[in-house]
Protein backbone atom coordinates (compact mmCIF):
# COMPACT_ATOMS: atom_id res chain seq x y z
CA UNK A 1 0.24 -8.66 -25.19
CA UNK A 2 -1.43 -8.63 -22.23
CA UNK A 3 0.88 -7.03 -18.78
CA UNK A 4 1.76 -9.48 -16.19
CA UNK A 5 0.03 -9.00 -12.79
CA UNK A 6 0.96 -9.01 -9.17
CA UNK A 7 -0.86 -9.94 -6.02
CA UNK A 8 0.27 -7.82 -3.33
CA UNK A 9 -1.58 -7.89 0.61
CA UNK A 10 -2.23 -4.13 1.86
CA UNK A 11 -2.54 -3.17 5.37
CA UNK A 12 -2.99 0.69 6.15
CA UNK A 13 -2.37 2.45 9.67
CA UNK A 14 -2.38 6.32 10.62
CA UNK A 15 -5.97 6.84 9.64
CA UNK A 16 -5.74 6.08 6.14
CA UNK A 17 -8.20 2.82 6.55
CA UNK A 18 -10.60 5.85 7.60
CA UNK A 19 -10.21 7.45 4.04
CA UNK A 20 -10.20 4.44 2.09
CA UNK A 21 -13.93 3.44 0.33
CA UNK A 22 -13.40 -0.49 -0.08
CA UNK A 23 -16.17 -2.62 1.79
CA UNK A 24 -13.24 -5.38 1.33
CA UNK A 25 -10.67 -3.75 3.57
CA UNK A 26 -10.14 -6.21 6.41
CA UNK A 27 -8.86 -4.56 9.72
CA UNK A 28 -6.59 -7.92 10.74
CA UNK A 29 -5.65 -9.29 7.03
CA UNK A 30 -5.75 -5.81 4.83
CA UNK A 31 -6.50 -6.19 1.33
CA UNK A 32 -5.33 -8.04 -1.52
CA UNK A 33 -4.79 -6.66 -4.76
CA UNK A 34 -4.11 -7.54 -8.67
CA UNK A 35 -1.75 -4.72 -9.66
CA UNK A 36 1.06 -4.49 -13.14
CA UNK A 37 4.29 -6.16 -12.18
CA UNK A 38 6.42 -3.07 -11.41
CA UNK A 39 4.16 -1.14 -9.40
CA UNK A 40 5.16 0.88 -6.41
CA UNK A 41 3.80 2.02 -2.92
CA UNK A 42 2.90 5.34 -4.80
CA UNK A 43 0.60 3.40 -7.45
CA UNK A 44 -1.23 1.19 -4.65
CA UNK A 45 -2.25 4.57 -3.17
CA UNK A 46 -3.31 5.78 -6.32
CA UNK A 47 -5.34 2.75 -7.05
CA UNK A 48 -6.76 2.70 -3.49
CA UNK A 49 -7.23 6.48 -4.47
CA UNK A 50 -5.73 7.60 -1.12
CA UNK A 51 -3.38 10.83 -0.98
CA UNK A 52 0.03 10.28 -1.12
CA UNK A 53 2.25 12.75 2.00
CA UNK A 54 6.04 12.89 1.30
CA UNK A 55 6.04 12.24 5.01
CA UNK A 56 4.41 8.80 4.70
CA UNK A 57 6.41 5.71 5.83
CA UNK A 58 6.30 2.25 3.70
CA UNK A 59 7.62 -1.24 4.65
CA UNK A 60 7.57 -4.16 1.82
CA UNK A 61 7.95 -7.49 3.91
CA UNK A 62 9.03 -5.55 7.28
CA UNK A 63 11.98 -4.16 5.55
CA UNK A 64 11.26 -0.04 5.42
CA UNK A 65 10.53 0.74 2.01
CA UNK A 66 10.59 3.77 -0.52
CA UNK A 67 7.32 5.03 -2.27
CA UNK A 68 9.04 4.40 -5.74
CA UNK A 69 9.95 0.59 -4.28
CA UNK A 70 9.32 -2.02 -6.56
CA UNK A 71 6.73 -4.72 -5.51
CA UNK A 72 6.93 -8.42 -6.27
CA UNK A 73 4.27 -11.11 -6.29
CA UNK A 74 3.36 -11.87 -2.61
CA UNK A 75 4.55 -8.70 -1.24
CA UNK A 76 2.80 -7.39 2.04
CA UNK A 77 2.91 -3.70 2.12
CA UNK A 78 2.45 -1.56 5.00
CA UNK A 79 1.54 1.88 4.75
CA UNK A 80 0.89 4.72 7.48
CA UNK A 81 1.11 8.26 7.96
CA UNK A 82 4.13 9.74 10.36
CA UNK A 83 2.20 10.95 13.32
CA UNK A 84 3.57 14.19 15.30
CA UNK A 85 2.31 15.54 18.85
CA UNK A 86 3.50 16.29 22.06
């Protein structure tokens, strides 16, 4: 039986559209993906195959968001890195 899919739209902030190798990464509209219904902030990383920081901050449809959050069809995640200076 084959697993159902999600689409869910990407955007990435805090340098981590710097580390990410996809020619189809769109600055103003992110990406889109295909991913298996269930899937988290942590597994969009790891299919992006960007690092995943404790310190990172995820929101799911503006609402903030955990990296163990579970997406839906048609989410819009946001992720970016906490920054830190003075």
């Amino acid at each position: 039986m084959k697993k159902k899919q999600i689409k869910v739209t990407v955007e990435l902030f805090g340098g981590l559209y710097v580390k990410l190798q996809n020619e189809n990464y769109d600055f103003e509209t992110g990406i889109e993906l295909d991913m298996a219904e269930k899937s988290t902030p942590k597994d969009i990383l790891k299919a992006l195959e960007l690092p995943f920081f404790k310190t990172m901050i995820f929101f799911v449809n503006k609402e903030r968001a955990s990296a163990n959050t579970r997406l839906k069809n048609g989410d819009k995640l946001i992720c970016l890195t906490a920054a830190s200076g003075g």
